[in-house]
C-alpha atoms as a PDB file:
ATOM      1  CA  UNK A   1     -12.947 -20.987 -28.269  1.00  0.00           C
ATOM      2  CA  UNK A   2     -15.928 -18.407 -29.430  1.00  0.00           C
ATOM      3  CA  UNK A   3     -19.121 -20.244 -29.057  1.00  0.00           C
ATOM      4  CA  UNK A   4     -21.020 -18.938 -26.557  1.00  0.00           C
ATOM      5  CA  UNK A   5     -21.848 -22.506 -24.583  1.00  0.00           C
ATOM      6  CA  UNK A   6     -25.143 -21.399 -22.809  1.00  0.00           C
ATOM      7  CA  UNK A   7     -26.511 -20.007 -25.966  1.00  0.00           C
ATOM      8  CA  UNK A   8     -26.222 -23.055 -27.393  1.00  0.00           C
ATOM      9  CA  UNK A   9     -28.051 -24.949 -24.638  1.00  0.00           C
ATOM     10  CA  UNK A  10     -31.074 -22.485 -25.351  1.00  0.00           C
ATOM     11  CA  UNK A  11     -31.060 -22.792 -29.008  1.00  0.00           C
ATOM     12  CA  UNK A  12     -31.579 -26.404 -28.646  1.00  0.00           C
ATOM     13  CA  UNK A  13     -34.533 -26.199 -25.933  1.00  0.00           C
ATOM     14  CA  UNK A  14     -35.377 -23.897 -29.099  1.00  0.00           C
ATOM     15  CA  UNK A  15     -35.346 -26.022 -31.289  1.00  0.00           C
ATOM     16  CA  UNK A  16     -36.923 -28.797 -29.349  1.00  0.00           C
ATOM     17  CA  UNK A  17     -39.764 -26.611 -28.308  1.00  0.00           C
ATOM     18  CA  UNK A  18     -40.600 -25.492 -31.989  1.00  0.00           C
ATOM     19  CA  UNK A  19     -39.854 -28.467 -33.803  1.00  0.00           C
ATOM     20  CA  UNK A  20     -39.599 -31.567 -32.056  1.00  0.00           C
ATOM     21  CA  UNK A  21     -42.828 -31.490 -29.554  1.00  0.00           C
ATOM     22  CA  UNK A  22     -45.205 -30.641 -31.721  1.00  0.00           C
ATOM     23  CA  UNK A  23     -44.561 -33.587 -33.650  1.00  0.00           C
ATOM     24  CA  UNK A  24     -44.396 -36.268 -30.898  1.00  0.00           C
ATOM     25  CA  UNK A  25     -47.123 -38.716 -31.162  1.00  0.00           C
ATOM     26  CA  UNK A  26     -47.934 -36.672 -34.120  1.00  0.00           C
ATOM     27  CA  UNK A  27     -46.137 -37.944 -36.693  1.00  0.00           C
ATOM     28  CA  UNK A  28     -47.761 -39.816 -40.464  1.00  0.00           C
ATOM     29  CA  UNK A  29     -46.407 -42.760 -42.186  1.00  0.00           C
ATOM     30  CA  UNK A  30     -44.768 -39.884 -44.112  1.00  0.00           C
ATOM     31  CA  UNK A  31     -42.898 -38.415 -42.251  1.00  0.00           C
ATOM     32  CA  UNK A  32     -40.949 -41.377 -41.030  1.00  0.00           C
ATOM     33  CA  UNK A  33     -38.149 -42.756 -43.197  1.00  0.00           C
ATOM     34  CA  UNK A  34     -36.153 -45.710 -42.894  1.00  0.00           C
ATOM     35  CA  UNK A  35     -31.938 -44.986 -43.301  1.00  0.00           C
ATOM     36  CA  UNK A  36     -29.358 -48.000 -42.827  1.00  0.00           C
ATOM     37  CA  UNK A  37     -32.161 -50.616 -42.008  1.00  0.00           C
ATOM     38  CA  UNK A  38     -35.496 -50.785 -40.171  1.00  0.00           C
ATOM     39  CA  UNK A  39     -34.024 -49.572 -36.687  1.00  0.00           C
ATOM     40  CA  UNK A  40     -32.548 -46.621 -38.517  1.00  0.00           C
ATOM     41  CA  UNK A  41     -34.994 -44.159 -38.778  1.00  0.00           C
ATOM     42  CA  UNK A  42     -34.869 -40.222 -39.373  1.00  0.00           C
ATOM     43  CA  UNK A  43     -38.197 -38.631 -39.158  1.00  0.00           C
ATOM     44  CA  UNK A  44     -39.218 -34.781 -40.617  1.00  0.00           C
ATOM     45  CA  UNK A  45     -38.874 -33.607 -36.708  1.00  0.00           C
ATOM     46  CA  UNK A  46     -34.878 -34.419 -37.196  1.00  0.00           C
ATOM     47  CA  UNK A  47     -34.719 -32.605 -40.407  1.00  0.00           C
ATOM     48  CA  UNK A  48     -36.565 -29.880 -38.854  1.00  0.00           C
ATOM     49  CA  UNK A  49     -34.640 -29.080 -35.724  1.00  0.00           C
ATOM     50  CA  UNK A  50     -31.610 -29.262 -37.703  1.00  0.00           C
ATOM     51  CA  UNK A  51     -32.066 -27.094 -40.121  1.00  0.00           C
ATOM     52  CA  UNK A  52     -33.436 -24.872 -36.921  1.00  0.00           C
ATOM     53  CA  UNK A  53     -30.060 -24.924 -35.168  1.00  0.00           C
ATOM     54  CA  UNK A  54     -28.304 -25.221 -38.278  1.00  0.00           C
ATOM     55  CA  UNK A  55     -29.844 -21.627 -39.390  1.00  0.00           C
ATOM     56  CA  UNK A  56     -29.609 -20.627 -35.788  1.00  0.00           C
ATOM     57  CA  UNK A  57     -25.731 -20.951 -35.890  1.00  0.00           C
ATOM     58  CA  UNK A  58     -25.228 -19.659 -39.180  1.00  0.00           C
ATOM     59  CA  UNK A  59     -26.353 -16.240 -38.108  1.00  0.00           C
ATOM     60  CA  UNK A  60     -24.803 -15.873 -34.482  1.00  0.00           C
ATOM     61  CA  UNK A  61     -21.251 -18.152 -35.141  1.00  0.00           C
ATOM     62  CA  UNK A  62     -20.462 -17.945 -38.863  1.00  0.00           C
ATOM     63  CA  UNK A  63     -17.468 -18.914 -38.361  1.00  0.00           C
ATOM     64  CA  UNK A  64     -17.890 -22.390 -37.304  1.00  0.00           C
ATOM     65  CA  UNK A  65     -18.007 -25.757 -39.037  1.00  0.00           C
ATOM     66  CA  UNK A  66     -21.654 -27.065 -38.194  1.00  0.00           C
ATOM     67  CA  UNK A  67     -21.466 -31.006 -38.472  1.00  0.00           C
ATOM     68  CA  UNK A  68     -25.256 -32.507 -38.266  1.00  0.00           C
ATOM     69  CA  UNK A  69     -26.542 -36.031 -38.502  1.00  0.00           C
ATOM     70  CA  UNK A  70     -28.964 -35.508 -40.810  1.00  0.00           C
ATOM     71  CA  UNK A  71     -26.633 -32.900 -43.055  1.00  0.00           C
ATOM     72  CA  UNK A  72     -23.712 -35.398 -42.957  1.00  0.00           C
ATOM     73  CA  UNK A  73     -26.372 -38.267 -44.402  1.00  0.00           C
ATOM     74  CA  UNK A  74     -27.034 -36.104 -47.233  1.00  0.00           C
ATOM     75  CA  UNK A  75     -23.372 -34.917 -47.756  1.00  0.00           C
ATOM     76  CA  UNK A  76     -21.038 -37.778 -46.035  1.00  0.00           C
ATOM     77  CA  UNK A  77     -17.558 -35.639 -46.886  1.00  0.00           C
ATOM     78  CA  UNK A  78     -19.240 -32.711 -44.581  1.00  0.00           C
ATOM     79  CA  UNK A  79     -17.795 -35.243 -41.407  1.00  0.00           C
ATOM     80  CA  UNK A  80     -14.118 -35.087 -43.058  1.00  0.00           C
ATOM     81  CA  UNK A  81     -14.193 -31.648 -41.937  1.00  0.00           C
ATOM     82  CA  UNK A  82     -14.213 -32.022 -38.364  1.00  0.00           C
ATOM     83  CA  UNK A  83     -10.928 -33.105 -37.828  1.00  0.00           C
ATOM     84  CA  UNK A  84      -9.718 -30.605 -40.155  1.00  0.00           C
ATOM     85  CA  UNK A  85     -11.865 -27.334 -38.734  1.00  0.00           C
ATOM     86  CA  UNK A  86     -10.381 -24.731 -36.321  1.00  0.00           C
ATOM     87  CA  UNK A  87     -13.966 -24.990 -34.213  1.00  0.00           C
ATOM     88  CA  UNK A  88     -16.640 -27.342 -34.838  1.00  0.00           C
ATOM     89  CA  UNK A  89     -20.400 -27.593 -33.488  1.00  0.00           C
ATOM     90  CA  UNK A  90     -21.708 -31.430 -33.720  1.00  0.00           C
ATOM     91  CA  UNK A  91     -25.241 -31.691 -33.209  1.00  0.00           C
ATOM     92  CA  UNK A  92     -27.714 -34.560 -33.424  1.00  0.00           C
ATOM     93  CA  UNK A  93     -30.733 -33.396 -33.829  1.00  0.00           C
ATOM     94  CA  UNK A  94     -32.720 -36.689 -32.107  1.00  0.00           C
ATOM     95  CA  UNK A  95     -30.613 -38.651 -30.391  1.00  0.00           C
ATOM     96  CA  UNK A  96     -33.102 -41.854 -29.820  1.00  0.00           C
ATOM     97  CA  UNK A  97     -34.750 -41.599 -33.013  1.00  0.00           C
ATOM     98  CA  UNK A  98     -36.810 -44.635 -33.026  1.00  0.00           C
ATOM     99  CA  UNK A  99     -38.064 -44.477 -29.549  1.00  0.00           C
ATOM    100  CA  UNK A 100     -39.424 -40.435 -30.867  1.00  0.00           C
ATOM    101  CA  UNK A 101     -41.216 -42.048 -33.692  1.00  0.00           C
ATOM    102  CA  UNK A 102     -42.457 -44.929 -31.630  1.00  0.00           C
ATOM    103  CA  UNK A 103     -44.130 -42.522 -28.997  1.00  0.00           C
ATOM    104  CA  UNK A 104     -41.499 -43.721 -26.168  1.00  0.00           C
ATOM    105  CA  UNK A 105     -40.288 -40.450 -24.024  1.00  0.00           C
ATOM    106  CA  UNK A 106     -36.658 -41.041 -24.839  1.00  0.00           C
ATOM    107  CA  UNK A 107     -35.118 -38.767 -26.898  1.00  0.00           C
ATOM    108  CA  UNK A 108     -33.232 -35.801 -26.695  1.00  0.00           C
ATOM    109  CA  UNK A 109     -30.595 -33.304 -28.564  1.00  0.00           C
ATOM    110  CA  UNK A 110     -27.198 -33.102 -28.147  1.00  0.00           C
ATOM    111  CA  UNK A 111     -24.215 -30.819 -29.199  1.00  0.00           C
ATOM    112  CA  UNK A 112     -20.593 -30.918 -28.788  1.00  0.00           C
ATOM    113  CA  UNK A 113     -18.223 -27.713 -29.146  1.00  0.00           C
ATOM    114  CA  UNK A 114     -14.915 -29.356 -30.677  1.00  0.00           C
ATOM    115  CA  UNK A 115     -11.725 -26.770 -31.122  1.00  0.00           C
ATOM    116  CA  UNK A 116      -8.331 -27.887 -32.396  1.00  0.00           C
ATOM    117  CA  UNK A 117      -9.527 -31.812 -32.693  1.00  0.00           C
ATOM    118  CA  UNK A 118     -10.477 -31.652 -29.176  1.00  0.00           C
ATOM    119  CA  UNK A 119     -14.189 -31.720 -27.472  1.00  0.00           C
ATOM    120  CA  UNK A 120     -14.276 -28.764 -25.270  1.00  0.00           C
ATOM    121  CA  UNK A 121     -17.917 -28.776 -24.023  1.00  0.00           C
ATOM    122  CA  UNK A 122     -20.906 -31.440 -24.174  1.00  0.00           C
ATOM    123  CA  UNK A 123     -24.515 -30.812 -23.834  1.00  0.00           C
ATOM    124  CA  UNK A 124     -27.639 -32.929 -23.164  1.00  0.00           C
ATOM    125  CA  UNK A 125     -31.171 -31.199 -23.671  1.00  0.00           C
ATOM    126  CA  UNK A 126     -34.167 -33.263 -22.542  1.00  0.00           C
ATOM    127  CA  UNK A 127     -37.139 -32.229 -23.981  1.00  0.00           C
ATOM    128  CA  UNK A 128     -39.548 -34.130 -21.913  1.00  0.00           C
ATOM    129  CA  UNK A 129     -37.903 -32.707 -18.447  1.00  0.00           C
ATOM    130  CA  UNK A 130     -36.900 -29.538 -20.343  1.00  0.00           C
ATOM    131  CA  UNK A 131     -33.661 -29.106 -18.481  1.00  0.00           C
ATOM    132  CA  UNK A 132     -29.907 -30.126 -19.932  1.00  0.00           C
ATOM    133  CA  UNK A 133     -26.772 -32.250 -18.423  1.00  0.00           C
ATOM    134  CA  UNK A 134     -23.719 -30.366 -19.627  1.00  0.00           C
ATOM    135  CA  UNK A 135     -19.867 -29.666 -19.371  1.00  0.00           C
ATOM    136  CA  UNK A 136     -17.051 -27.648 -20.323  1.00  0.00           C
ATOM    137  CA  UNK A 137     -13.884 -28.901 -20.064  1.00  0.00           C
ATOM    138  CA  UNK A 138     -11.679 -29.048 -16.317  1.00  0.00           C
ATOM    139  CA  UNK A 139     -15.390 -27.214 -15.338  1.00  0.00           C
ATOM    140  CA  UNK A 140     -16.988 -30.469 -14.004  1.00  0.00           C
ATOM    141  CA  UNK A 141     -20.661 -31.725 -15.363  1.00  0.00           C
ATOM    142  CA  UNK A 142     -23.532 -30.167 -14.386  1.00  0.00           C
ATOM    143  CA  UNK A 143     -27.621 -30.526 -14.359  1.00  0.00           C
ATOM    144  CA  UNK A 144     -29.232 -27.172 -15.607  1.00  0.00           C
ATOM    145  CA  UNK A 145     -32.897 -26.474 -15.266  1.00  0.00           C
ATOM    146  CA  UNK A 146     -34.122 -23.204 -17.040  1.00  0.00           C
ATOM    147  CA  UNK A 147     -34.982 -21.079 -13.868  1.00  0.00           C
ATOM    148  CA  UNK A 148     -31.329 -21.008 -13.214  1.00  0.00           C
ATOM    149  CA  UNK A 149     -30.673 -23.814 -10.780  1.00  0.00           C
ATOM    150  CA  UNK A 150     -27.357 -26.141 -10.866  1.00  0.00           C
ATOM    151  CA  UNK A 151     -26.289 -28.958  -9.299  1.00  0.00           C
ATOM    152  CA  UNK A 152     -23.135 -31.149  -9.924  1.00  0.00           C
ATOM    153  CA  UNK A 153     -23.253 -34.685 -11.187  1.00  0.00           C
ATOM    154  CA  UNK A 154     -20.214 -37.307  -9.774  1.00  0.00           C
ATOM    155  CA  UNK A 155     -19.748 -40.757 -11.425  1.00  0.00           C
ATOM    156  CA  UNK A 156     -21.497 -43.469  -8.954  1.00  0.00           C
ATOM    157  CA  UNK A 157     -18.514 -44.784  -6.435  1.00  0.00           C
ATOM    158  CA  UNK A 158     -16.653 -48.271  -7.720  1.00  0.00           C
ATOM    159  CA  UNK A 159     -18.447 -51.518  -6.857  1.00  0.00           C
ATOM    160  CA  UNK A 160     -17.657 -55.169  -7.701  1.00  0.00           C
ATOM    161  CA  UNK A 161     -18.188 -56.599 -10.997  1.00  0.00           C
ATOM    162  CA  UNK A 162     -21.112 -58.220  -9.938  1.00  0.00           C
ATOM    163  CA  UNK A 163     -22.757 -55.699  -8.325  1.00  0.00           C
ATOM    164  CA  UNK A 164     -22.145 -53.214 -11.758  1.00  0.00           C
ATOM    165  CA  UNK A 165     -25.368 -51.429 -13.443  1.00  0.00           C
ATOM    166  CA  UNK A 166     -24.929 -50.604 -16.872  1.00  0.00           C
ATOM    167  CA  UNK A 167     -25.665 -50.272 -20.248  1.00  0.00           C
ATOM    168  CA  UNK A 168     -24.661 -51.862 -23.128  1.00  0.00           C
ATOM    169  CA  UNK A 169     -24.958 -51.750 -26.877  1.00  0.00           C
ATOM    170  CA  UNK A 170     -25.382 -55.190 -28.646  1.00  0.00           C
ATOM    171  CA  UNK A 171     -26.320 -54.676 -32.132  1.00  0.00           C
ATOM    172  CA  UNK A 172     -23.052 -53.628 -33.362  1.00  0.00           C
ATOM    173  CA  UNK A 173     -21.047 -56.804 -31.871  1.00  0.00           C
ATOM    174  CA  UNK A 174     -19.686 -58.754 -34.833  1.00  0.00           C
ATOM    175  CA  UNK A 175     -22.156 -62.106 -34.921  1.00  0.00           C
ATOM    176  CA  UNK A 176     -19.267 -64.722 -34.932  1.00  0.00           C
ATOM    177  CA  UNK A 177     -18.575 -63.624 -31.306  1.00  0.00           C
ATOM    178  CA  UNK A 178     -21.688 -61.702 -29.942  1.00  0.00           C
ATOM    179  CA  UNK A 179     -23.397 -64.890 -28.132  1.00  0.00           C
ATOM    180  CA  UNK A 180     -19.894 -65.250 -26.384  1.00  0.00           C
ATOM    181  CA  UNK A 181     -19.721 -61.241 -25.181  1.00  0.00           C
ATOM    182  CA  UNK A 182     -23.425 -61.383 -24.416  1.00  0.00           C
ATOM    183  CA  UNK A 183     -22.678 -64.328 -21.932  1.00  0.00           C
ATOM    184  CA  UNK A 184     -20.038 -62.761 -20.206  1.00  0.00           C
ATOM    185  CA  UNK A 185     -22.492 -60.132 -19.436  1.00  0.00           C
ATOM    186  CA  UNK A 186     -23.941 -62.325 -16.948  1.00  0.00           C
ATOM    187  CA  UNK A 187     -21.387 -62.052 -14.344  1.00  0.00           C
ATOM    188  CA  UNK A 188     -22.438 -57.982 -14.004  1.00  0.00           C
ATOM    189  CA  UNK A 189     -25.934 -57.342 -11.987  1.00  0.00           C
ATOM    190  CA  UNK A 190     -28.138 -55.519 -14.318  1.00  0.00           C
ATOM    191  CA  UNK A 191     -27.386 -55.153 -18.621  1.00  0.00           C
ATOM    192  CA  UNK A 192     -29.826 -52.364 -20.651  1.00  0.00           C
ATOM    193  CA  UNK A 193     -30.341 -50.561 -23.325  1.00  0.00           C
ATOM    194  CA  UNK A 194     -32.454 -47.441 -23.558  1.00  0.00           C
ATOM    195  CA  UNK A 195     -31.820 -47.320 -27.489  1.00  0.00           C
ATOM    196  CA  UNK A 196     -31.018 -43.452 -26.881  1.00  0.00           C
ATOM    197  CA  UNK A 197     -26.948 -42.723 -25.795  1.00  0.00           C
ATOM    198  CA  UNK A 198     -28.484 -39.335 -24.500  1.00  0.00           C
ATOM    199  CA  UNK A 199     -30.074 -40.529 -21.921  1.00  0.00           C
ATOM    200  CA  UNK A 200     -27.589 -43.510 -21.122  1.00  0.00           C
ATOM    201  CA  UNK A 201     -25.094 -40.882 -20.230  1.00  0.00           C
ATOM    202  CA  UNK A 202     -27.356 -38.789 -18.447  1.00  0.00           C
ATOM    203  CA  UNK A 203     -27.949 -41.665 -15.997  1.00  0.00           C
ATOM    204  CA  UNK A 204     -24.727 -42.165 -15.754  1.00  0.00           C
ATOM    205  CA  UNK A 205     -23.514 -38.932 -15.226  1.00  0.00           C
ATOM    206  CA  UNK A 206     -26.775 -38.843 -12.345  1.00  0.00           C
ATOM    207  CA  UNK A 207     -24.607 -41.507 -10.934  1.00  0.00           C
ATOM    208  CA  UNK A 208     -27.143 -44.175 -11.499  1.00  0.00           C
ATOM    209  CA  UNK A 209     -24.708 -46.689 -13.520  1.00  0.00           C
ATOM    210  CA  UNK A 210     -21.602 -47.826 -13.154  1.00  0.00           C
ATOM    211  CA  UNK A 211     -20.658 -48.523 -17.142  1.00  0.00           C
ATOM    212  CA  UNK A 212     -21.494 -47.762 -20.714  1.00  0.00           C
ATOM    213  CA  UNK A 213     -20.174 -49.689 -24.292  1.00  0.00           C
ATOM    214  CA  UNK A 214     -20.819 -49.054 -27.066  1.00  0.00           C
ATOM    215  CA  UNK A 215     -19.008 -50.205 -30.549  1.00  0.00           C
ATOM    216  CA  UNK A 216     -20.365 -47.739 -33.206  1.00  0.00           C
ATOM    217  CA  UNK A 217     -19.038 -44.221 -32.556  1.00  0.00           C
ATOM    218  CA  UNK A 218     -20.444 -41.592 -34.619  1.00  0.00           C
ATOM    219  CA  UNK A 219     -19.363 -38.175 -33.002  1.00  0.00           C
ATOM    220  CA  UNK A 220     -22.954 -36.803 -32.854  1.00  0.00           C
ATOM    221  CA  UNK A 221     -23.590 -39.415 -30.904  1.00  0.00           C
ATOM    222  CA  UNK A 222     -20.883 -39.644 -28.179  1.00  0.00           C
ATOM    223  CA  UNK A 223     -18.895 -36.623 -28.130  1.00  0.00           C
ATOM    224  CA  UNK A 224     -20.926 -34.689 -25.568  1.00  0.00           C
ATOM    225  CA  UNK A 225     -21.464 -37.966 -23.358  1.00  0.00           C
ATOM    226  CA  UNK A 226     -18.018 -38.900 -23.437  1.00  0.00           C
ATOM    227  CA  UNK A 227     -16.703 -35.375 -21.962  1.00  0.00           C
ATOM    228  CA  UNK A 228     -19.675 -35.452 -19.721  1.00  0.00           C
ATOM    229  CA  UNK A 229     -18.679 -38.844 -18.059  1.00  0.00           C
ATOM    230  CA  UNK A 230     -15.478 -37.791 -17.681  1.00  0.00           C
ATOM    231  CA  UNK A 231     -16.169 -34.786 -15.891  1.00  0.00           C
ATOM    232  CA  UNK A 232     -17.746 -36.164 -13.537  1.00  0.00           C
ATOM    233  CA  UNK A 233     -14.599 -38.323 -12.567  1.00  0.00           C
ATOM    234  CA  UNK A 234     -15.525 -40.987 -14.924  1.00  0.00           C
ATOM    235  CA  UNK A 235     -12.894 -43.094 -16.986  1.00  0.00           C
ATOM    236  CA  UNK A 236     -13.538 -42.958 -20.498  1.00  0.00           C
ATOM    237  CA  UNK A 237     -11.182 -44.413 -23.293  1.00  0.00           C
ATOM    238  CA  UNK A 238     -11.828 -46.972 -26.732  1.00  0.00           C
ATOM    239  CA  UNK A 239     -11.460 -50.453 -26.343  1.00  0.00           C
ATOM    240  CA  UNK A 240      -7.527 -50.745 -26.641  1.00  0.00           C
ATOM    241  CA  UNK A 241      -7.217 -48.190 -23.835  1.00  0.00           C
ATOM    242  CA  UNK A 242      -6.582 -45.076 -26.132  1.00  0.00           C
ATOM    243  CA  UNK A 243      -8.300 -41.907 -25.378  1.00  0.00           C
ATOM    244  CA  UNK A 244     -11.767 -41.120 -27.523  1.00  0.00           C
ATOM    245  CA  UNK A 245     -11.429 -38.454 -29.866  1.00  0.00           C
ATOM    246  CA  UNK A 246     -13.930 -36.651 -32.197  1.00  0.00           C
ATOM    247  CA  UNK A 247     -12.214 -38.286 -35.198  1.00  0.00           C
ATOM    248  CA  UNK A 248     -12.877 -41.450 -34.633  1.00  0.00           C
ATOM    249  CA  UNK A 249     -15.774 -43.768 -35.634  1.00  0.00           C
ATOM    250  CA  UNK A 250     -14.260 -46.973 -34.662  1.00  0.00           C
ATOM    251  CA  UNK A 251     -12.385 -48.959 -32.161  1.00  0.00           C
ATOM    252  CA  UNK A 252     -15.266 -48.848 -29.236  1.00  0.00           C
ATOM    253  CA  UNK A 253     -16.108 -46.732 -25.883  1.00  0.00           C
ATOM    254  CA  UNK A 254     -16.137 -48.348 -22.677  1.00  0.00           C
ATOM    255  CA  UNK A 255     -16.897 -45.975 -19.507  1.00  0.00           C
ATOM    256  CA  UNK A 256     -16.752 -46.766 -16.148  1.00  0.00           C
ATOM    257  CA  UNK A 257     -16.728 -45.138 -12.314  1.00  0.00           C
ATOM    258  CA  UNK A 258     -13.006 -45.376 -12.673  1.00  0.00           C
ATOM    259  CA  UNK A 259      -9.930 -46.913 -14.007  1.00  0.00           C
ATOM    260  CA  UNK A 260      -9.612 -50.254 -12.046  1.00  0.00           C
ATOM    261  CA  UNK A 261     -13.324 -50.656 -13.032  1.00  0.00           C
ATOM    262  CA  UNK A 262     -13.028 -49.890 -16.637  1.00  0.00           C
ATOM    263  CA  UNK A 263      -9.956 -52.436 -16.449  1.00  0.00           C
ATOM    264  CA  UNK A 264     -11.580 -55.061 -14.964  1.00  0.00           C
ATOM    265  CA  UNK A 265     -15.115 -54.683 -17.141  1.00  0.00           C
ATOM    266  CA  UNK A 266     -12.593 -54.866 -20.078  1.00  0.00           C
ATOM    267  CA  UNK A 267     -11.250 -58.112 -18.892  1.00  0.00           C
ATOM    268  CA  UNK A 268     -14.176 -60.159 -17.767  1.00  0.00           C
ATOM    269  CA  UNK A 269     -16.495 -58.822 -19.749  1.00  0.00           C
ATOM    270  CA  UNK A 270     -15.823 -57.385 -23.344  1.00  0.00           C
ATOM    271  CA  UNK A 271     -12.021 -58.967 -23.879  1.00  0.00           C
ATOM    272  CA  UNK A 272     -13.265 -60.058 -27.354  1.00  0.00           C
ATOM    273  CA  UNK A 273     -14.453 -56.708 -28.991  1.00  0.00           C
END
């Protein structure tokens, strides 16, 4: 691998600090847009950073595949390539998009380092705290702050179903059986939603939660996380027990403290999906 992990943390606290900041709370009627639906937004701070980091790259690793949010909504064969590419950079720009343009402090940037088909480091920038949870992989999962500090995140110990903290992404549950997956969700102690992965795994990783699940699995969005989790200890795999790979956009993620948790989440709670 040739991409120089730490440089990429700074170029998105870069990124963040030139383009994304100065627009929060600042933002026009214009420079919101609605994608997919009216929870779908992109806003001209997304376009921004990315074409920041995108530029960024283009000068210091030219010889990597950059695969953005915003660039594969414009050019949807660009994500093709990621499967394909010797070493790929995946970066989403705003990860909690609608919470930015709605003035809530949840947001961040992530970027994944994938070489071979395989994610070989994760990074979470938060803008608002200004450091970054990251990972390379077999190097464990760490919380960065700028003046140099470190300190090593572990998955939160195993507890009983109903004592499990978690979050949990509903809007992507097929209708016909949603009402009957959101009622099994009452046997675990606390369900939530922060609208922003980024931060889900972050809390995670903190050791705050005990699961995550999500259905819709867009590699900007769950790449870094996933490796993250599962360095520190976590068990991560899709809903029929196969491992997570950048390639894939389907089939679910379920993450848990470990594997008799994830099994046991998988049969109580989320059999149907």
């Amino acid at each position: 691998m040739t991409v120089d992990v730490s440089g990429l943390a700074d170029l998105l606290r870069e990124a963040a600090k030139a383009e994304i900041m100065p627009r929060f709370r600042r933002l026009g009627t214009g420079q919101i847009h609605t994608k997919t639906d009216a929870t779908d937004l992109v806003t001209e701070a997304d376009e921004a950073a990315e074409r920041f980091i995108k530029a960024r790259l283009a000068e210091s690793a030219p010889h990597v595949v950059f695969i953005g949010e915003e660039s594969v909504a414009a050019d949807p064969a660009l994500l093709s390539k990621l499967a394909e590419a010797e070493t790929a950079i995946v970066v989403d720009p705003i990860d909690g998009t609608f919470n930015f343009a709605a003035g809530v402090p949840a947001f961040g940037v992530m970027a994944s380092v994938v070489h071979r088909g395989e994610t070989v480091a994760g990074i979470i920038y938060d803008p608002m705290g200004d450091d970054w949870v990251m990972a390379e992989k077999g190097a464990g999962a760490w919380l960065k702050r700028p003046d140099g500090e470190a300190v090593r995140l572990k998955a939160a110990p195993p507890v009983a179903l109903g004592d499990m903290v978690g979050m949990a992404s509903t809007s992507f549950i097929p209708k016909p059986i949603r009402a009957e997956v959101m009622g099994n969700m009452a046997k675990l102690r606390i369900v939530g939603c922060y609208r922003c992965a980024c931060h889900e795994y972050r809390a995670f990783a903190a050791g705050y939660l005990h699961y995550l699940m999500y259905n819709k699995l867009m590699p900007w969005d769950h790449l870094a996380g996933a490796l993250i989790t599962q360095e520190t200890g976590a068990y991560v795999a899709r809903f029929d027990g196969s491992p997570y790979r950048p390639e894939h956009v389907d089939g679910g993620l379920l993450v848990a403290s470990d594997r008799d948790s994830w099994e046991t989440l998988r049969r109580e709670v989320f059999a149907l999906l």
